[in-house]
Protein backbone atom coordinates (compact mmCIF):
# COMPACT_ATOMS: atom_id res chain seq x y z
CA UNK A 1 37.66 262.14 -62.03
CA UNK A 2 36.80 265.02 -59.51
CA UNK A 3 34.37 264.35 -56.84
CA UNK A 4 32.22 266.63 -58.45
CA UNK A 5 32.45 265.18 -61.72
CA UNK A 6 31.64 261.73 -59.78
CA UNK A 7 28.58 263.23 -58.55
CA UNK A 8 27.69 264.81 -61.60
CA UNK A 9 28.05 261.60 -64.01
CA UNK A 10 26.05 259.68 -60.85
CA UNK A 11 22.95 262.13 -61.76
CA UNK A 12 23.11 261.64 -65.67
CA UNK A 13 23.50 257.71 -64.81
CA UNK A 14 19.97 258.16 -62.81
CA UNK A 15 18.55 260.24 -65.33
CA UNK A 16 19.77 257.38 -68.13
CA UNK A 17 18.03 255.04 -65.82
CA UNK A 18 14.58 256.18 -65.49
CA UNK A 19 14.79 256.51 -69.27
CA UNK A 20 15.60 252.88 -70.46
CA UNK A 21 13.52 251.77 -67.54
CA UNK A 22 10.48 253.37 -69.33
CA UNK A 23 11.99 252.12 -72.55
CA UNK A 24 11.87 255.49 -74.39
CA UNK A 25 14.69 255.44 -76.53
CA UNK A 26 14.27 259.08 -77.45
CA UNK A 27 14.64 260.41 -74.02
CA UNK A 28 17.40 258.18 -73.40
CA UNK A 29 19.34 260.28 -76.18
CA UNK A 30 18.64 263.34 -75.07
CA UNK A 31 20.15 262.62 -71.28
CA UNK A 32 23.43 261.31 -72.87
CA UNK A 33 23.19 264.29 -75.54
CA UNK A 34 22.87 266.33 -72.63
CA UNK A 35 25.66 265.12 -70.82
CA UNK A 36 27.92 265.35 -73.51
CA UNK A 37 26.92 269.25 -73.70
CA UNK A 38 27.17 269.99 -70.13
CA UNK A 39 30.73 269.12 -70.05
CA UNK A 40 31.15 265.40 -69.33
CA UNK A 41 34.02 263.76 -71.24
CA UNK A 42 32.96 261.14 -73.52
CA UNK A 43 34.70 258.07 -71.94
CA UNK A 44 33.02 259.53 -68.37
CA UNK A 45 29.90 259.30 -70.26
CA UNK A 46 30.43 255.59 -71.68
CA UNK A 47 31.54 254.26 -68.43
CA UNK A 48 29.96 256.38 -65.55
CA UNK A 49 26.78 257.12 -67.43
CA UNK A 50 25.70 254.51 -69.38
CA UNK A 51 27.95 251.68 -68.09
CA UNK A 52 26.23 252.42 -64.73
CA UNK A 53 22.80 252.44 -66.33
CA UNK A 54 23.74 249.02 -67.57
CA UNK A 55 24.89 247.89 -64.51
CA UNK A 56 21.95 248.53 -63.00
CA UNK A 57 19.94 246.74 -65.43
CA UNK A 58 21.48 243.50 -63.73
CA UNK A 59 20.47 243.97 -60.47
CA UNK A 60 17.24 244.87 -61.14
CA UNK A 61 16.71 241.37 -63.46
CA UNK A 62 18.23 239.59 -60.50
CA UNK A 63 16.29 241.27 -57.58
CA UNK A 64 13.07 240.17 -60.09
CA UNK A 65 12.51 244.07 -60.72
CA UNK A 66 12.60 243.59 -64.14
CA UNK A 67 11.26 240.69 -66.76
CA UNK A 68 13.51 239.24 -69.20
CA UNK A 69 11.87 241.46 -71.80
CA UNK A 70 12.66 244.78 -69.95
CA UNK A 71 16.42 243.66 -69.65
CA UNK A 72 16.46 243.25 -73.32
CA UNK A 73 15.08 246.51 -73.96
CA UNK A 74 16.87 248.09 -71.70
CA UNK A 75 19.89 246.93 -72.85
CA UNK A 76 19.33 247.42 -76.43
CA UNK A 77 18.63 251.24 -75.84
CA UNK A 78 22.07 251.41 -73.98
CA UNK A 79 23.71 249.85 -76.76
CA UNK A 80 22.30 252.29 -79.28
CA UNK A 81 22.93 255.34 -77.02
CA UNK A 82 26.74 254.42 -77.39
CA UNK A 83 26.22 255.94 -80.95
CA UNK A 84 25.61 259.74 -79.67
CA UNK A 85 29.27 259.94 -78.71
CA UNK A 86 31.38 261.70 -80.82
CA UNK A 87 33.58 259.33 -83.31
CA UNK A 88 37.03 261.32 -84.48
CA UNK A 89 39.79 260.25 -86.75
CA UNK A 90 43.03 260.34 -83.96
CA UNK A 91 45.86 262.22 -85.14
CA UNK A 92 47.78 259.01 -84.06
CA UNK A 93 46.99 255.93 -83.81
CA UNK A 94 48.20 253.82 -80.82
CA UNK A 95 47.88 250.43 -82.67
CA UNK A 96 45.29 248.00 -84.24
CA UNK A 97 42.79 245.67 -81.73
CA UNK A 98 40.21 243.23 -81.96
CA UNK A 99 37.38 243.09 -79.78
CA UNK A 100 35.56 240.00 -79.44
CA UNK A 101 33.40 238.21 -77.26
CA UNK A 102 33.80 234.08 -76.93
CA UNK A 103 31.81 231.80 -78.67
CA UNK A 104 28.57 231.24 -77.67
CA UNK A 105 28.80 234.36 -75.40
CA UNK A 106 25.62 236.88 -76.12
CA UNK A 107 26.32 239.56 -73.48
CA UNK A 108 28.16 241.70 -76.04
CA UNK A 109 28.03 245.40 -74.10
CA UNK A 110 30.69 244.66 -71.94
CA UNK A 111 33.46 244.21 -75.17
CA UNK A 112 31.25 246.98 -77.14
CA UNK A 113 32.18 249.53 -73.83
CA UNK A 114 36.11 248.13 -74.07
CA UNK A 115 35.54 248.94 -77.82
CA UNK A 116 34.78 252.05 -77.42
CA UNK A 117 36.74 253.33 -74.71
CA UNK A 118 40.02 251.89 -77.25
CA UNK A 119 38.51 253.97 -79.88
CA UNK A 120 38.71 257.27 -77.61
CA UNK A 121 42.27 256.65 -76.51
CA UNK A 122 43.04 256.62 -80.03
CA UNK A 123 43.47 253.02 -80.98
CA UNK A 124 41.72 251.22 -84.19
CA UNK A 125 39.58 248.56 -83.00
CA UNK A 126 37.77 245.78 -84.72
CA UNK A 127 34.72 245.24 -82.86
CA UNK A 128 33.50 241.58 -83.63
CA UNK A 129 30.63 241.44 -81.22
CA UNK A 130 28.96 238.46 -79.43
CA UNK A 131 29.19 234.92 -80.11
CA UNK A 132 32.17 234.98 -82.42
CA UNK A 133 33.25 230.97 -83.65
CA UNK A 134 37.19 230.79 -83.53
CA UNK A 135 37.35 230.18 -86.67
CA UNK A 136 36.29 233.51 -87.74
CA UNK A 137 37.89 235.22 -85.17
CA UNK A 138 41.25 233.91 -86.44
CA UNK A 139 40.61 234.68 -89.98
CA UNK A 140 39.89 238.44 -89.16
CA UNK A 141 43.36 238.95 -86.98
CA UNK A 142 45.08 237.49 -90.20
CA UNK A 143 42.92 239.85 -92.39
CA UNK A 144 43.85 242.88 -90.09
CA UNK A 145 46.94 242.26 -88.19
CA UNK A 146 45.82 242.57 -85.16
CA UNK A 147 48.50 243.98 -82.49
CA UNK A 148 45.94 242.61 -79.47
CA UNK A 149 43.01 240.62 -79.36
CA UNK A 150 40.44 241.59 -76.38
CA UNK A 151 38.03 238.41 -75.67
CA UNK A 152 34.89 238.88 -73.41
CA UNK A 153 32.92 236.10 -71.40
CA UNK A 154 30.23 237.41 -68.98
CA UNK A 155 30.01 233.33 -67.95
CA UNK A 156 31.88 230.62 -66.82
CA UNK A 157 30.06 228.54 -69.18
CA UNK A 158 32.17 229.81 -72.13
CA UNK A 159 35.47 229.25 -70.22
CA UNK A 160 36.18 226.18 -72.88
CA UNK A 161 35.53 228.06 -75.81
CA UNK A 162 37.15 230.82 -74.48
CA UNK A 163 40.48 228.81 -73.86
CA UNK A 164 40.08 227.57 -77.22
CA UNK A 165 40.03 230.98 -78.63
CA UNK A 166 42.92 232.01 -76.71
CA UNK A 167 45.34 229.19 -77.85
CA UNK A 168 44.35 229.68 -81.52
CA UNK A 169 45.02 233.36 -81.25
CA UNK A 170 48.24 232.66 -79.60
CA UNK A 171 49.21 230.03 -82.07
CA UNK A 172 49.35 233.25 -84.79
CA UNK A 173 51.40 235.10 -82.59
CA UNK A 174 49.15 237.73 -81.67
CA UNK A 175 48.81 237.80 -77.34
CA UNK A 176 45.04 237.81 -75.77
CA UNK A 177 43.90 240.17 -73.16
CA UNK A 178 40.49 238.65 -71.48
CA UNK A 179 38.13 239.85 -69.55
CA UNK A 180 34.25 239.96 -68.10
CA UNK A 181 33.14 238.12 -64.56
CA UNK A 182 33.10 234.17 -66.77
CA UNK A 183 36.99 234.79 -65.61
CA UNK A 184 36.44 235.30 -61.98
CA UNK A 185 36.45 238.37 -60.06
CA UNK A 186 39.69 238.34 -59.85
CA UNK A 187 41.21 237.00 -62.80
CA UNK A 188 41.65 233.36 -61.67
CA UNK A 189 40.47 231.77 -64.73
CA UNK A 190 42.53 234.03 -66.99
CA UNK A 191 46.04 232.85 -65.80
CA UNK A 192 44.76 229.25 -66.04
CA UNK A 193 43.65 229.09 -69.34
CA UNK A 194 47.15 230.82 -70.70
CA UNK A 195 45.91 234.23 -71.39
CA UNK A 196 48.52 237.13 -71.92
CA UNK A 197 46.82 239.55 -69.49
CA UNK A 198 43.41 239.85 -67.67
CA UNK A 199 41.78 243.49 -66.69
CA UNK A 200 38.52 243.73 -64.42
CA UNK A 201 36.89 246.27 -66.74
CA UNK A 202 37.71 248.53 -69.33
CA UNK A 203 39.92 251.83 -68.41
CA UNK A 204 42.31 249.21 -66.82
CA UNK A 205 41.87 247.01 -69.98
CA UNK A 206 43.12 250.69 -71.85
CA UNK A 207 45.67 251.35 -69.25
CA UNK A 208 46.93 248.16 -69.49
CA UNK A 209 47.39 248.40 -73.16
CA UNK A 210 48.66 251.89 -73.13
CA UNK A 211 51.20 250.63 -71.00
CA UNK A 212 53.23 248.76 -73.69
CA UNK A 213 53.03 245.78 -75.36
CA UNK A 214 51.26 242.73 -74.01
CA UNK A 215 53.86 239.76 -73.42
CA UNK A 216 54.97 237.11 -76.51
CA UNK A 217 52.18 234.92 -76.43
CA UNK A 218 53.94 230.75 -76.17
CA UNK A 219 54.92 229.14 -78.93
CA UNK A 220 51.63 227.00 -80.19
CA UNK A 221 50.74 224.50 -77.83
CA UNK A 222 47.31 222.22 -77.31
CA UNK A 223 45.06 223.74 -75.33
CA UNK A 224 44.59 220.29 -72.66
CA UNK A 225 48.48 221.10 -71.78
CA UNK A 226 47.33 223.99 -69.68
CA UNK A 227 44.89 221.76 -68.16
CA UNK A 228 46.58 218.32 -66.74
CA UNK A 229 43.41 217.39 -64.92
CA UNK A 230 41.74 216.91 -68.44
CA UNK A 231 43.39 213.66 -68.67
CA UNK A 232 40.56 211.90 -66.73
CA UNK A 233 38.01 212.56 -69.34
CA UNK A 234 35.66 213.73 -66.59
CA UNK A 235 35.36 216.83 -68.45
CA UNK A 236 35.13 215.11 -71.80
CA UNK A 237 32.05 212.56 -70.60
CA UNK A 238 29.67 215.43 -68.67
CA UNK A 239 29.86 217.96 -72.03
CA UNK A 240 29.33 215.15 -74.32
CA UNK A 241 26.35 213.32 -72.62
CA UNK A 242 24.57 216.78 -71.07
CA UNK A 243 21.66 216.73 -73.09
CA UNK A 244 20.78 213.32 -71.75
CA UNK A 245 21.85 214.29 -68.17
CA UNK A 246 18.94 217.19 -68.46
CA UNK A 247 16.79 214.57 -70.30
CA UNK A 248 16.80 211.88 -67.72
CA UNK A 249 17.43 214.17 -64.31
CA UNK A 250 14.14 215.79 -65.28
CA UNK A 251 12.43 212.38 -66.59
CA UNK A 252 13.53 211.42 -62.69
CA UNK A 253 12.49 214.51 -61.02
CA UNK A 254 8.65 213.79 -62.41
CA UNK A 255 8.67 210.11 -60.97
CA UNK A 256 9.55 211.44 -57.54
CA UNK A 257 7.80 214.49 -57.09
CA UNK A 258 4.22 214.03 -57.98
CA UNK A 259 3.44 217.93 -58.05
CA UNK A 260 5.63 218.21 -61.11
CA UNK A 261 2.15 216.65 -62.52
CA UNK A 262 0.88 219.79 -61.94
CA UNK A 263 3.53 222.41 -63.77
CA UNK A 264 1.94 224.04 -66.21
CA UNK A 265 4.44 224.76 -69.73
CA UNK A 266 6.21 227.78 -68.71
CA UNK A 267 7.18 225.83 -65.28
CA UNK A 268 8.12 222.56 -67.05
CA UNK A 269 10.56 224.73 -69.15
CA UNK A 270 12.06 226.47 -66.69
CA UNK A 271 12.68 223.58 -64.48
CA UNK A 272 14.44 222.14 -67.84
CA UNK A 273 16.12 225.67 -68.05
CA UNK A 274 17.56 225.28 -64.44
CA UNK A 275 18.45 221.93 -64.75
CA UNK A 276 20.39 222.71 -68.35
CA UNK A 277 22.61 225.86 -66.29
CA UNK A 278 23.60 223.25 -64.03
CA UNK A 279 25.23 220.62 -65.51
CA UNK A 280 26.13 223.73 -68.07
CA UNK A 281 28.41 224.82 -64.52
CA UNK A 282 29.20 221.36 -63.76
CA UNK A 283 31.21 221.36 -66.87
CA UNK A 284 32.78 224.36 -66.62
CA UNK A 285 33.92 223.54 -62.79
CA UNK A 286 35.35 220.08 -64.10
CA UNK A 287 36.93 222.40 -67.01
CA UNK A 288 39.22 224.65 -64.29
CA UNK A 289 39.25 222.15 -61.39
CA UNK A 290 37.22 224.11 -59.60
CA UNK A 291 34.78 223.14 -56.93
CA UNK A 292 34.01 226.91 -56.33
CA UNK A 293 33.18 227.71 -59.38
CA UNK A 294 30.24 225.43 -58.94
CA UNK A 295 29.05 226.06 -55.46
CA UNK A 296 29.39 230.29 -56.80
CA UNK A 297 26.97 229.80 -59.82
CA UNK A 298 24.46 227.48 -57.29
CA UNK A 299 25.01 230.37 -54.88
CA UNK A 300 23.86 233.12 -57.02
CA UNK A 301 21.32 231.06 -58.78
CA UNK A 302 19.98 230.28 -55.13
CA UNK A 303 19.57 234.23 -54.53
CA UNK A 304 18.02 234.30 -57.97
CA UNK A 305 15.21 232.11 -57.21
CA UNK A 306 14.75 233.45 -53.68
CA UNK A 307 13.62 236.41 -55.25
CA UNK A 308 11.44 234.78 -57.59
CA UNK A 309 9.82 233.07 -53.92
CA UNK A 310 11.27 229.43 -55.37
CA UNK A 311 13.69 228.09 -52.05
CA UNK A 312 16.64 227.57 -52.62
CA UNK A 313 16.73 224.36 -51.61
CA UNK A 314 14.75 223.28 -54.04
CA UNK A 315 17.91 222.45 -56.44
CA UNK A 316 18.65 219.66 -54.20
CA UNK A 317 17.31 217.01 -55.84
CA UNK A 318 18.30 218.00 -59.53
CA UNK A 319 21.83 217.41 -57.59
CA UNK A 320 20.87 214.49 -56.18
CA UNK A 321 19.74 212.77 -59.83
CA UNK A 322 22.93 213.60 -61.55
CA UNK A 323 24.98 212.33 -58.65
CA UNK A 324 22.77 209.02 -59.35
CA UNK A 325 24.08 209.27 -63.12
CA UNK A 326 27.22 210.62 -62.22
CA UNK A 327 28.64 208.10 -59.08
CA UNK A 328 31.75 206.65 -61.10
CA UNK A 329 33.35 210.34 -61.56
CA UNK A 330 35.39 211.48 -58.47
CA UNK A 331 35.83 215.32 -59.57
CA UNK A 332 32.09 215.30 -60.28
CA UNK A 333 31.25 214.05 -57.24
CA UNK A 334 33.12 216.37 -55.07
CA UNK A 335 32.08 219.08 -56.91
CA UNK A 336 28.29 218.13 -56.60
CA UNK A 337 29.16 217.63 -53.15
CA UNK A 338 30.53 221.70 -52.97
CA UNK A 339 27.40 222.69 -54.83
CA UNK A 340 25.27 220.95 -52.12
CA UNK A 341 27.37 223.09 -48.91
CA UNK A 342 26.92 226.49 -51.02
CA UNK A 343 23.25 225.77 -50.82
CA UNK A 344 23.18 225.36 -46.96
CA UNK A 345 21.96 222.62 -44.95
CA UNK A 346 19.16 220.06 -46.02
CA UNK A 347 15.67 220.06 -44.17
C-alpha cells in the first residue's frame, strides 16, 4: 500500500475510533461504508481500518482509558462492522480452511480478521470462532475436508489446549498454521508445540498459504513427546491442584496482611482474579519450559496495575505463598524466582 493510501486508511482508522469509543454502532457503519466508497480496498479496510481500531481498543483497556465494559462494546461494534464488506462468490477457489480459535480462548477477532482476509483472497473458510473444544474442531475438518486448519490463542494460558488441538488435527492428516501473541512474538511457542507453520498476523498468515501447501503434518504422535520436560509431572501437579493454590494463597494473604480486612467485594475478587492469572501463567511457563514466559505475563500485568495506581510490587507476596506451597518443585521454583526479577527489586 501507497503512502498515501497508508495515510488515508490511518484517517478512516481514527474516524472508526472515535465512533466505537462513543459506542454508536450506526456511525461506526457509516465510516467503514464510507471508506469502502472512497476507494479503499476491502482487505485495507479490514486490517488498516478496523484492525487498527481494534488495536487500539487494547491499549486504551491497558493504559486504564477504558472499563472492561467499553472494551466489550467496542469490540463487539468492530466485529459487526466486518459485515459491511462486500462478500463475493470467487471465480476460483484457492482451497478449503478452518478458522478456529483454541479452547477456552474468547478473543475471537483476531481468527474472525484471518477469516476474512482468506475469504477475499478467494479461499472457503470455515470460521469456528472462540473457544472451540477439540473435539468439535476435529469433527468439522472430517465433515469439510479441510486443506488447513488456522488456530488462534491471544494467551499463553491456552498454549496446552492449543498443543492439544494441534496434535489431534495433525493426527487426521490435515497440517496447522497458528497464530495470535499466546505463541510469542515471535513464534517461539509455535515450533515447540509441533505446529506446521506460525504467521504474526493475517496477510502473512494469507501469504503464507498462498504460497503453497503447508508441510505433511507427522505421523500421529502424543502430544508429551514434543515436550520431554513433562516427564516431571511439575506441569501435571500445578494445573491439577490450582484451584486450591488460589484458595489457600489468598486464605494466607488475609492472615498476613491485616488491611485485606478492609477490601470491600469488588477488591476481594480481584485480588482472587490476580492471584487465579498467576498460577494460570505458572502453568503455562512449566508447560514450554519457560521461565520468560512467566516473568513477561508478571511484567505486563505489573504495567497493568501501575496504571490502575496498585504497585507493582504488590504481587510479591502472592509469589511468596505459592513458593511456600510449591518448595518441592525445582522448575516452579526457578520460575517463581524469574517472576520475582521481572518485577524489580524488593523494598
Amino acid at each position: 500500500m501507497s503512502s498515501t493510501a497508508d495515510e488515508r486508511a490511518s484517517d478512516w482508522a481514527d474516524k472508526l475510533w472515535s465512533a466505537v469509543r462513543a459506542a454508536d454502532e450506526y456511525w461506526a457503519q457509516d465510516v467503514v461504508t464510507g471508506a469502502l466508497d472512497a476507494g479503499l480496498p476491502p482487505e485495507t479496510v479490514l486490517l488498516e481500518v478496523i484492525g487498527a481500531a481494534q488495536h487500539r481498543v487494547g491499549i486504551e483497556w491497558a493504559a486504564n482509558r477504558m472499563t472492561v465494559a467499553e472494551e466489550h462494546a467496542a469490540t463487539a461494534i468492530n466485529d459487526r462492522v466486518i459485515g459491511a464488506l462486500p462478500v463475493r462468490r470467487p471465480d476460483t477457489v484457492l482451497g478449503k480452511v478452518t478458522v478456529a480459535c483454541v479452547d477456552k480462548e474468547w478473543h475471537a477477532l483476531p481468527a474472525r480478521l484471518l477469516a476474512e482476509t482468506l475469504r477475499l483472497r478467494g479461499w472457503q473458510v470455515g470460521y469456528l470462532g472462540a473457544q472451540v473444544p477439540t473435539a468439535h474442531l476435529i469433527s468439522h475438518v472430517h465433515r469439510t475436508g479441510a486443506d488447513a486448519v488456522c488456530l488462534s490463542a491471544a494467551l499463553s494460558t491456552r498454549l496446552p489446549a492449543a498443543h492439544a488441538a494441534i496434535t489431534a488435527v495433525q493426527a487426521v492428516g490435515v497440517p496447522v498454521m497458528v497464530g495470535g501473541l499466546g505463541f510469542a512474538a515471535d513464534g517461539r511457542y509455535a515450533s515447540l508445540l509441533g505446529a506446521d507453520a506460525w504467521a504474526p498476523e493475517a496477510r502473512a498468515a494469507a501469504d503464507r498459504l498462498a504460497a503453497g501447501p503447508l508441510p505433511v503434518p507427522r505421523p500421529p504422535h502424543q502430544a508429551t513427546d514434543d515436550l520431554p520436560h513433562l516427564a516431571d509431572q511439575e506441569y501435571t501437579m500445578v494445573g491439577r491442584t490450582a484451584r486450591s493454590l488460589v484458595r489457600e494463597t489468598f486464605q494466607r494473604l488475609e492472615q498476613r496482611f491485616p488491611a485485606m480486612a478492609g477490601y470491600d467485594d469488588a477488591q476481594r475478587e480481584r485480588t482472587a482474579e490476580d492471584i487465579a492469572h498467576i498460577v494460570d501463567f505458572l502453568a503455562a511457563a512449566l508447560y514450554v519450559d519457560d521461565c520468560d514466559l512467566f516473568a513477561g505475563f508478571l511484567s505486563w500485568t505489573g504495567e497493568i496495575l501501575a496504571a490502575r495506581g496498585v504497585p507493582a510490587l504488590s504481587l510479591l507476596p502472592a509469589l511468596d505463598l505459592l513458593e511456600e506451597q510449591l518448595r518441592d518443585f525445582p522448575r516452579t521454583r526457578r520460575t517463581l524466582d524469574a517472576g520475582r526479577a521481572a518485577l524489580g527489586p524488593r523494598p
